[in-house]
N, C-alpha and C. Protein backbone atom coordinates (compact mmCIF):
# COMPACT_ATOMS: atom_id res chain seq x y z
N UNK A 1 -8.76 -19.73 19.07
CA UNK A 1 -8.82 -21.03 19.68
C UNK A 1 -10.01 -21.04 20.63
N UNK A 2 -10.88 -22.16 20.61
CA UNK A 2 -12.04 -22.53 21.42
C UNK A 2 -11.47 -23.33 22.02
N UNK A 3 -11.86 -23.36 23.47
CA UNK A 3 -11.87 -24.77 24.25
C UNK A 3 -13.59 -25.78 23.98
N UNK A 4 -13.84 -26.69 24.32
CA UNK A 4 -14.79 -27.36 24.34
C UNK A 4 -14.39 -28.49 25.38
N UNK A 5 -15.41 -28.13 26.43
CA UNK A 5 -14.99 -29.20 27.45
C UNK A 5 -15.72 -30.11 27.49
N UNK A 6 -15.66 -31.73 27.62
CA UNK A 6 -14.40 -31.94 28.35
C UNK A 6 -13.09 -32.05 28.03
N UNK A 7 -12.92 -32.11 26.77
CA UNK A 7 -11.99 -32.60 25.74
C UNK A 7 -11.30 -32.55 24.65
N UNK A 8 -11.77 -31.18 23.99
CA UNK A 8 -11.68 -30.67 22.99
C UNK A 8 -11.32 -29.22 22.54
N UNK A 9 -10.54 -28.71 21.89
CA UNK A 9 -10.25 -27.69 21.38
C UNK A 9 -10.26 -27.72 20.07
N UNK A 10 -10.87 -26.44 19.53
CA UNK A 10 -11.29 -25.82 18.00
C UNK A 10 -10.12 -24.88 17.86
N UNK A 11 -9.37 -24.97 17.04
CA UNK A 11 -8.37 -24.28 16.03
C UNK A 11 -9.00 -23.57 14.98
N UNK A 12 -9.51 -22.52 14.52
CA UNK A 12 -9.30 -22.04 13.34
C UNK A 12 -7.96 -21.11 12.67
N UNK A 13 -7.55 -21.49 11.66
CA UNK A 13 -6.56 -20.95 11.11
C UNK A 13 -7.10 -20.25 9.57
N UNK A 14 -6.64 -18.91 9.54
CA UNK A 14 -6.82 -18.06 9.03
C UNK A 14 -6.05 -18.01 7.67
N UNK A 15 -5.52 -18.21 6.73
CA UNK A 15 -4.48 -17.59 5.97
C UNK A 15 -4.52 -16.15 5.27
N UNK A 16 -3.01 -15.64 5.82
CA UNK A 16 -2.83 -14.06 5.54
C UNK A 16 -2.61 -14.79 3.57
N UNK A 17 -3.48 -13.60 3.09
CA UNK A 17 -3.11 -13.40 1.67
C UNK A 17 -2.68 -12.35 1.25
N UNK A 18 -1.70 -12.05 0.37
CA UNK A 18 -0.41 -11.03 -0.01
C UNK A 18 -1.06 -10.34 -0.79
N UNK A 19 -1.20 -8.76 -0.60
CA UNK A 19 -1.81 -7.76 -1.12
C UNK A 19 -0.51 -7.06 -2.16
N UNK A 20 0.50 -6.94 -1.83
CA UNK A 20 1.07 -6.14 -2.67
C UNK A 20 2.68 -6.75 -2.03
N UNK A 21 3.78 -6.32 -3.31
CA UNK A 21 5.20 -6.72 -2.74
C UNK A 21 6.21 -5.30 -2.53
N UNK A 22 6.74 -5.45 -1.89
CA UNK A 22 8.13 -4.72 -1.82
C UNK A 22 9.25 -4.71 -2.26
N UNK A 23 10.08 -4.05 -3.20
CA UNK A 23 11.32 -4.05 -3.71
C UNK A 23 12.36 -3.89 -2.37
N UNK A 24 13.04 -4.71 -2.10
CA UNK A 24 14.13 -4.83 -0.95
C UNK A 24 15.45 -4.30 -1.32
N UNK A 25 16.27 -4.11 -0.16
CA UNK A 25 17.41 -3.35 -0.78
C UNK A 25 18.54 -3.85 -1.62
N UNK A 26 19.43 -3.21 -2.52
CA UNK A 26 20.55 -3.64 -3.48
C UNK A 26 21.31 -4.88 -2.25
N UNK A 27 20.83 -6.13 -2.17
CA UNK A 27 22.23 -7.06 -2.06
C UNK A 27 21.35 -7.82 -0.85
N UNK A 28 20.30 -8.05 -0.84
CA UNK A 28 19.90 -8.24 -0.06
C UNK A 28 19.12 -9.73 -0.19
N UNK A 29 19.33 -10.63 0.70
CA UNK A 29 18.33 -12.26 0.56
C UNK A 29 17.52 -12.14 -0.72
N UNK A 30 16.44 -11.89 -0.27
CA UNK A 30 15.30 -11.79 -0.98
C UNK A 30 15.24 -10.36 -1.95
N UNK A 31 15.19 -9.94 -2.78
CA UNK A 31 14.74 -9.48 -3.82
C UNK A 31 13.59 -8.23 -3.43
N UNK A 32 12.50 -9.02 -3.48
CA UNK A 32 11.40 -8.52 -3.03
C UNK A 32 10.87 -9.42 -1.97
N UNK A 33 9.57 -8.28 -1.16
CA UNK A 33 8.87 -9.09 0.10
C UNK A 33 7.17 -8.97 -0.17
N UNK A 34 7.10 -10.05 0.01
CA UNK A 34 5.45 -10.28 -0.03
C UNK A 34 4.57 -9.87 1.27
N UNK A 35 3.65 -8.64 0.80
CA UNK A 35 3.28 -8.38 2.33
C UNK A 35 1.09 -7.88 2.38
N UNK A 36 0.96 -8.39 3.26
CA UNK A 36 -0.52 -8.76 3.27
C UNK A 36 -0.68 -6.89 4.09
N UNK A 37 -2.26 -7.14 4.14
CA UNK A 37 -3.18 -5.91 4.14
C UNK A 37 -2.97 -5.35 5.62
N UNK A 38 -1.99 -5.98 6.50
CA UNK A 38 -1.52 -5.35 7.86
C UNK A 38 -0.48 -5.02 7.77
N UNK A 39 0.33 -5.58 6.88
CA UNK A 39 1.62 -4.91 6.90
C UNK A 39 2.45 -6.07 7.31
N UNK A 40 2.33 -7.71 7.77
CA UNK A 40 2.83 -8.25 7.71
C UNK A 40 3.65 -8.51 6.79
N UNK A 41 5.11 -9.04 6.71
CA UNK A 41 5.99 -9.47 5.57
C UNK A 41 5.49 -10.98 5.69
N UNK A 42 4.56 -11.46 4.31
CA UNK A 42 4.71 -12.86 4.30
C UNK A 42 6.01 -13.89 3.73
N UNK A 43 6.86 -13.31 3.07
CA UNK A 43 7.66 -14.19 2.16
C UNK A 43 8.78 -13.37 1.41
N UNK A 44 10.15 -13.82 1.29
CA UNK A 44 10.52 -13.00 0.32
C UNK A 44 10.87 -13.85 -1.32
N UNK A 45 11.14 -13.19 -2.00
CA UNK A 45 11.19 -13.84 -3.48
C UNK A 45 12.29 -13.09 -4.38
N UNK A 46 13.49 -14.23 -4.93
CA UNK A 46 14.16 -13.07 -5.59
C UNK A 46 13.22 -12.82 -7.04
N UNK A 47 12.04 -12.74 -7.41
CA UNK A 47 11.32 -12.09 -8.93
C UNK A 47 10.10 -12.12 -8.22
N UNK A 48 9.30 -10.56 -8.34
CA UNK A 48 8.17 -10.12 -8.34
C UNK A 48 7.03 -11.20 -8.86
N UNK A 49 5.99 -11.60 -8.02
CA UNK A 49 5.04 -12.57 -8.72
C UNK A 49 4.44 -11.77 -9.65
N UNK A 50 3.52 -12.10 -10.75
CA UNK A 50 2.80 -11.38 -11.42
C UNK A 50 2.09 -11.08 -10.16
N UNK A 51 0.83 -10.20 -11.02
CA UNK A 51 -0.22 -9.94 -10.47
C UNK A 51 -0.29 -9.06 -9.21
N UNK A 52 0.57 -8.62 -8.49
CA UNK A 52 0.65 -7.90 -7.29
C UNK A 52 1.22 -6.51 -7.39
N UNK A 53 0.81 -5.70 -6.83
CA UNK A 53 0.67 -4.19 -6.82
C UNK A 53 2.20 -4.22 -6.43
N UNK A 54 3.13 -2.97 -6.82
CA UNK A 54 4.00 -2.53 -6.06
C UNK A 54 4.05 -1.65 -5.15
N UNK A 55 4.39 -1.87 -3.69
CA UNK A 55 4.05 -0.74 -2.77
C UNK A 55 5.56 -0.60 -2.66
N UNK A 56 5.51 1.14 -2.86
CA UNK A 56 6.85 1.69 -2.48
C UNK A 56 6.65 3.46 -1.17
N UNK A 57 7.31 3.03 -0.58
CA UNK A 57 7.25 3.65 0.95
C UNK A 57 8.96 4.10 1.64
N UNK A 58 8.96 4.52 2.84
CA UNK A 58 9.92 5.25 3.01
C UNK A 58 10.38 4.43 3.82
N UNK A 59 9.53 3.18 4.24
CA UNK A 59 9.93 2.26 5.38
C UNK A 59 10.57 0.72 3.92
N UNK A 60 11.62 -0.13 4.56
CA UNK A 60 11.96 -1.68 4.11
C UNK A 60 11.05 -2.19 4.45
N UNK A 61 11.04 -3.30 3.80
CA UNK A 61 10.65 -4.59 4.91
C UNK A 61 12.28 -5.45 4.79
N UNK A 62 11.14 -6.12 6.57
CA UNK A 62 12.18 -6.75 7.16
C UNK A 62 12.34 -8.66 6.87
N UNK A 63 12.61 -8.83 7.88
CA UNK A 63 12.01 -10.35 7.86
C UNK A 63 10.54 -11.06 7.74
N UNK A 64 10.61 -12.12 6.96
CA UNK A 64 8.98 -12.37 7.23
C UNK A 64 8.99 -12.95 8.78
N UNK A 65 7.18 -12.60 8.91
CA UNK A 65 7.05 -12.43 9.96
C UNK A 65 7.54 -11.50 10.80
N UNK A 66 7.75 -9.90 10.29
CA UNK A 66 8.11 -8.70 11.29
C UNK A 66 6.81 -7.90 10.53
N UNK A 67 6.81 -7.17 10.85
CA UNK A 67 5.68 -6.02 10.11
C UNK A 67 6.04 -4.99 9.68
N UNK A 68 5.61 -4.22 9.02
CA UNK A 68 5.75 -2.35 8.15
C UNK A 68 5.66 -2.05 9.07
N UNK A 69 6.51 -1.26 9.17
CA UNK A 69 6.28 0.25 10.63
C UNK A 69 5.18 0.57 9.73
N UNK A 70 4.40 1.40 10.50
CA UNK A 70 3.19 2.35 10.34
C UNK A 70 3.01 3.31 9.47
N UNK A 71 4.14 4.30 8.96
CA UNK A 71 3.89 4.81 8.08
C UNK A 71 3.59 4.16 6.43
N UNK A 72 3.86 3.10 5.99
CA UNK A 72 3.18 2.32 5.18
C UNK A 72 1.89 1.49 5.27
N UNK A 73 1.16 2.09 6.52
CA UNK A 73 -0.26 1.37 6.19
C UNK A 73 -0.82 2.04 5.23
N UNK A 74 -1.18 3.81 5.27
CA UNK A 74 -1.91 4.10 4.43
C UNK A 74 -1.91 3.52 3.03
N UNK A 75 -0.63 3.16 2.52
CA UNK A 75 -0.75 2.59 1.07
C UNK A 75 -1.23 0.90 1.21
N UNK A 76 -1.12 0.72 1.94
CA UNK A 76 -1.95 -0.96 2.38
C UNK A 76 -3.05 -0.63 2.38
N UNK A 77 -3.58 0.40 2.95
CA UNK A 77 -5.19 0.25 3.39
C UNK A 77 -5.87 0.72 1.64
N UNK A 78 -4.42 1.49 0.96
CA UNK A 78 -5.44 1.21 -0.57
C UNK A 78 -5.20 0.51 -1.24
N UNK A 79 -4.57 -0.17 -1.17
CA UNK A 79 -3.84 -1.72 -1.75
C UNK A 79 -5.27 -2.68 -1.51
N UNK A 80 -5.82 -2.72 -0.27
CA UNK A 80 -6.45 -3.81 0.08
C UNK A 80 -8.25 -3.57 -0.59
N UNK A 81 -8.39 -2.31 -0.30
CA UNK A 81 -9.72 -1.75 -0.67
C UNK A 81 -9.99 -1.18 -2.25
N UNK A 82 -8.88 -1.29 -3.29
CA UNK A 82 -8.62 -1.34 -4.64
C UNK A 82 -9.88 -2.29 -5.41
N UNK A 83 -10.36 -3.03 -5.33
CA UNK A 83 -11.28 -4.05 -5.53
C UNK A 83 -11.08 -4.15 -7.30
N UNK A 84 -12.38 -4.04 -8.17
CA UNK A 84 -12.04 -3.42 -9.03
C UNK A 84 -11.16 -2.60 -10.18
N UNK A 85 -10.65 -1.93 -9.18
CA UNK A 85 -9.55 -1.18 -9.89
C UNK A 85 -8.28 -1.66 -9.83
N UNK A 86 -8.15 -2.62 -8.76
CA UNK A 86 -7.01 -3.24 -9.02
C UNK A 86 -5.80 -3.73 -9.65
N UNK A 87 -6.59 -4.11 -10.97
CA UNK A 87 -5.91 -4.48 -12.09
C UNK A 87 -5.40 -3.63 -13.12
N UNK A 88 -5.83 -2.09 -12.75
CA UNK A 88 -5.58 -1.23 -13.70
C UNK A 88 -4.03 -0.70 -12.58
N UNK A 89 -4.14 -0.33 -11.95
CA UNK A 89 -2.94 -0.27 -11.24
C UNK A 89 -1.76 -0.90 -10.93
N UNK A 90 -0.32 -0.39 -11.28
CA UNK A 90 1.02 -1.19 -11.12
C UNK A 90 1.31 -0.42 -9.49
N UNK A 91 1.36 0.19 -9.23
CA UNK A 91 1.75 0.74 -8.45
C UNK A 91 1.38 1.55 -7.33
N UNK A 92 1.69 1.54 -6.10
CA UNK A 92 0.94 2.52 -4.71
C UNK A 92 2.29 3.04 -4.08
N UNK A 93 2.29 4.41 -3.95
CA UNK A 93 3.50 5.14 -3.36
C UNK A 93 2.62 5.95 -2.10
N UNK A 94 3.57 5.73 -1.02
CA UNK A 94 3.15 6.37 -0.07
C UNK A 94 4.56 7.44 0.42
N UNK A 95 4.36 8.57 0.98
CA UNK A 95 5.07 9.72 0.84
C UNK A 95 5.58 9.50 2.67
N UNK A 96 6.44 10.09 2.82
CA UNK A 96 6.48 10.12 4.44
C UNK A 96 5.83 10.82 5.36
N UNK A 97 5.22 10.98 4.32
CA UNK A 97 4.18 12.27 5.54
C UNK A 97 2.43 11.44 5.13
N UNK A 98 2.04 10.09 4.70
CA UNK A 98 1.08 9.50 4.33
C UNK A 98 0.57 9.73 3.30
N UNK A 99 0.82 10.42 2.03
CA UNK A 99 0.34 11.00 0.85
C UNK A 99 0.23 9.69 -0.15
N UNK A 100 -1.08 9.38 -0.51
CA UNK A 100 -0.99 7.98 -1.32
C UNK A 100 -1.10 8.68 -2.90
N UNK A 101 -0.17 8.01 -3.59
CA UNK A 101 -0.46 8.41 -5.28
C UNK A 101 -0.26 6.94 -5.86
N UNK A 102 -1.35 7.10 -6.70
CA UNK A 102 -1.52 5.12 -7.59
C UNK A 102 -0.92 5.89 -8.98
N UNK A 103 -0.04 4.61 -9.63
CA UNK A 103 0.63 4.97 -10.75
C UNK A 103 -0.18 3.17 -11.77
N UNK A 104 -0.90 4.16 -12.77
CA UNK A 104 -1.78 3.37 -14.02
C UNK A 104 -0.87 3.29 -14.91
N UNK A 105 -1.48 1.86 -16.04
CA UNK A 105 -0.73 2.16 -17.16
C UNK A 105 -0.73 3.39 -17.86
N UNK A 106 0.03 3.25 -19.34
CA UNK A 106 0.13 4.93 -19.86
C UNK A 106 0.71 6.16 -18.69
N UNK A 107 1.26 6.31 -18.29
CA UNK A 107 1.76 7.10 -17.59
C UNK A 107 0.85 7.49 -16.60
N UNK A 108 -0.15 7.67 -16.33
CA UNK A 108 -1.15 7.96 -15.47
C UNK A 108 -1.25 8.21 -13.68
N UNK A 109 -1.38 8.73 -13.33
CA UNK A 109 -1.17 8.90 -11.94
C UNK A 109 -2.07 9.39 -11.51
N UNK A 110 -2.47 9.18 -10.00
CA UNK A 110 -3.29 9.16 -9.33
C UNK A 110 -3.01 9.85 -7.82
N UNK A 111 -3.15 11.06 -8.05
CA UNK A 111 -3.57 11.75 -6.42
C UNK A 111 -4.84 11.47 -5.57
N UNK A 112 -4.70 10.29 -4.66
CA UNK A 112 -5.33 11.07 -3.43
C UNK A 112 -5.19 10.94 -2.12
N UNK A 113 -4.06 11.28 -1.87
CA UNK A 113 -3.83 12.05 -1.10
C UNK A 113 -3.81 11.32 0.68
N UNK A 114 -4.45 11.44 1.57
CA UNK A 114 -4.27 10.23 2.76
C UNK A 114 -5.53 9.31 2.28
N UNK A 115 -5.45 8.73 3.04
CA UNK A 115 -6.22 7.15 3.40
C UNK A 115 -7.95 7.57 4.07
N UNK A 116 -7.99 8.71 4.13
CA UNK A 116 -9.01 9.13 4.84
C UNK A 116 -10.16 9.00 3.60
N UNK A 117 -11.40 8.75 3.66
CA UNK A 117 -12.31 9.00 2.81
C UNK A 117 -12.06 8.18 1.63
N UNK A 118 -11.53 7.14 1.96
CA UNK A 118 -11.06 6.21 0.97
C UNK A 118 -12.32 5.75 -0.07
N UNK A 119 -12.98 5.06 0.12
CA UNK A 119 -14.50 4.47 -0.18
C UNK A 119 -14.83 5.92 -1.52
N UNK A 120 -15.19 7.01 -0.98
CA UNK A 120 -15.25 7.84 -1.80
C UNK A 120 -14.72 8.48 -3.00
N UNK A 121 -13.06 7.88 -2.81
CA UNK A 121 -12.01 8.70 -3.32
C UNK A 121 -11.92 7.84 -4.22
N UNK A 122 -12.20 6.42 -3.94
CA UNK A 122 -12.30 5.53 -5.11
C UNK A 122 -13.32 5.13 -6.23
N UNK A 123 -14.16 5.73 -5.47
CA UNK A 123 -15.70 5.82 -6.63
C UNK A 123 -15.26 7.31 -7.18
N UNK A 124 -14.86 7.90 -7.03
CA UNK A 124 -14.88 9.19 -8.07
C UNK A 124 -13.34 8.78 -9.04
N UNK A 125 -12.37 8.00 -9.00
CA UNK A 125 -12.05 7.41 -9.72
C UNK A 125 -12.17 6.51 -10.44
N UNK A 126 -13.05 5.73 -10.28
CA UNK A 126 -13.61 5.27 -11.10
C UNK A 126 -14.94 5.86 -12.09
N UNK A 127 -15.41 6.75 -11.54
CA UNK A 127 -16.19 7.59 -12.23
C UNK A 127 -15.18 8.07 -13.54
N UNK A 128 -14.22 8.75 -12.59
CA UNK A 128 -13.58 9.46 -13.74
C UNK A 128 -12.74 8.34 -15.05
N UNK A 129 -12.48 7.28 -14.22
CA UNK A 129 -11.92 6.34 -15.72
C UNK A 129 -13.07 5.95 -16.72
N UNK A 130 -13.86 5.87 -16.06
CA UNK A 130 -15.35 4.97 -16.75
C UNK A 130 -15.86 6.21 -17.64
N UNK A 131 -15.59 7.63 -17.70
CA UNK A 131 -16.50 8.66 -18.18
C UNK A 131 -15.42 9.19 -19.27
N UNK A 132 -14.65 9.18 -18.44
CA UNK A 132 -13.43 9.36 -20.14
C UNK A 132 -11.75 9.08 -19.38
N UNK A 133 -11.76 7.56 -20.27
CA UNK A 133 -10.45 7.03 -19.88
C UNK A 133 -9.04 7.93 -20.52
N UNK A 134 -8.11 7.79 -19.58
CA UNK A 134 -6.98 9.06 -20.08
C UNK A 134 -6.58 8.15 -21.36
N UNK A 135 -5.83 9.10 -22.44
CA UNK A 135 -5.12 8.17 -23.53
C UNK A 135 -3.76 8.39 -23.37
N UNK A 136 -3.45 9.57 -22.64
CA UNK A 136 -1.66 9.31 -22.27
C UNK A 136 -1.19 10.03 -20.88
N UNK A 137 -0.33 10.15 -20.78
CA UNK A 137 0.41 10.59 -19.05
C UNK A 137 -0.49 11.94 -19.06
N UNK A 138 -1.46 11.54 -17.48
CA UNK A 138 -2.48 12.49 -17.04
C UNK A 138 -2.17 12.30 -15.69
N UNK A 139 -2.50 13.29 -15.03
CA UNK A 139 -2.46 13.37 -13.28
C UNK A 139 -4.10 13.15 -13.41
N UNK A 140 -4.82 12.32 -12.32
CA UNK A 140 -6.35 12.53 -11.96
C UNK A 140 -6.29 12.55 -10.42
N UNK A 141 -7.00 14.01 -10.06
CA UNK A 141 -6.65 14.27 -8.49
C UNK A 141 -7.91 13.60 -7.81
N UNK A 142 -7.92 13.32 -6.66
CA UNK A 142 -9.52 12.63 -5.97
C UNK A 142 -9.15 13.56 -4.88
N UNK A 143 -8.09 13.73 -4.69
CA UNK A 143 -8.28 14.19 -2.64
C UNK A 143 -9.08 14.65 -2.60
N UNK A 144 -9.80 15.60 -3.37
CA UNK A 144 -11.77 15.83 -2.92
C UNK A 144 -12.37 15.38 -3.61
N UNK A 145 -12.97 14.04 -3.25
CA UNK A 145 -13.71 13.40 -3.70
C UNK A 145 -14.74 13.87 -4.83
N UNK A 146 -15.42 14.78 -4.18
CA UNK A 146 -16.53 15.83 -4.98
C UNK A 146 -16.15 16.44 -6.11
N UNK A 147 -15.03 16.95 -5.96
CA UNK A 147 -14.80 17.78 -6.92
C UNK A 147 -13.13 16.93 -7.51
N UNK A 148 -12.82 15.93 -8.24
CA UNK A 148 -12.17 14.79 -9.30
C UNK A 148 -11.84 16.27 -10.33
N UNK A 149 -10.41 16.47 -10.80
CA UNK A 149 -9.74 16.49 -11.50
C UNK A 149 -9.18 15.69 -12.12
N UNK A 150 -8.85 16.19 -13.50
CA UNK A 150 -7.95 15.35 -14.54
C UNK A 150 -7.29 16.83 -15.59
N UNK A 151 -5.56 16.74 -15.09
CA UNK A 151 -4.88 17.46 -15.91
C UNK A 151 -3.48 16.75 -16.28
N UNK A 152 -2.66 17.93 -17.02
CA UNK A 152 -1.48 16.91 -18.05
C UNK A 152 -0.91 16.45 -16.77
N UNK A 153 -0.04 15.19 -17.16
CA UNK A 153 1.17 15.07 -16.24
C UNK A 153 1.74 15.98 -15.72
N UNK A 154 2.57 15.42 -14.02
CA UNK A 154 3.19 16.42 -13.60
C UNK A 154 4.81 15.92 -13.62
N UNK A 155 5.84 17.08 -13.92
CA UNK A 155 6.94 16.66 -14.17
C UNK A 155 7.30 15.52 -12.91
């Protein structure tokens, strides 16, 4: 909010847009919760919209308008910075100790690991899809960026 004197005030309003949803608990209002790149809960819905990532974490969400406790940012902060790759991804799991793993079609999974060095961790995944895409359930590790693995699934 601006003032402008003598008489006037400037409003800009922002709209939060929903990065990924939450599966809510057995019996609960809403279904799932729609929640943007802070961790705000925007909305709940009893059926998943298309198009939106599933983030699954050790924390609920609550009401809209409450926020993710903290240990579910790291999977927000790759929810939001996904760009690109976005669409190849159903899924972002974050561990309780911050461990992010993305789950692709075909069984595919994705280690890497915290939120740190993100930017990097995502260009060497994409390196690695673009240079030889998996054809069935593969682990592809990034947590070192530099050095991108790709081996079988892990049980």
């Amino acid at each position: 909010m601006q003032r402008r004197w003598p008489d006037s005030v400037v409003v800009r309003v922002v709209e939060r847009v929903p990065v990924a949803v939450m599966a809510r608990p057995a019996g609960s209002q809403g279904a799932w919760a729609l929640v943007d790149g802070t961790g705000r809960v925007l909305a709940w819905t009893q059926t998943a919209p298309p198009g939106f990532l599933q983030l699954r974490s050790s924390v609920s969400a609550g009401r809209p308008g409450s926020t993710l406790a903290a240990s579910a940012r790291p999977g927000l902060a790759v929810a939001s910075a996904l760009g690109a790759l976005r669409g190849s991804v159903h899924e972002v799991r974050v561990s309780s100790d911050g461990e992010v793993t993305l789950v692709l079609s075909g069984g595919v999974v994705v280690v890497l690991g915290t939120d740190d060095e993100l930017g990097p961790k995502l260009a060497a995944l994409r390196s690695v899809l673009a240079g030889a895409p998996p054809t069935g359930p593969e682990t592809i590790d990034v947590t070192v960026p530099g050095e991108a693995s790709v081996g079988p699934a892990q049980p």
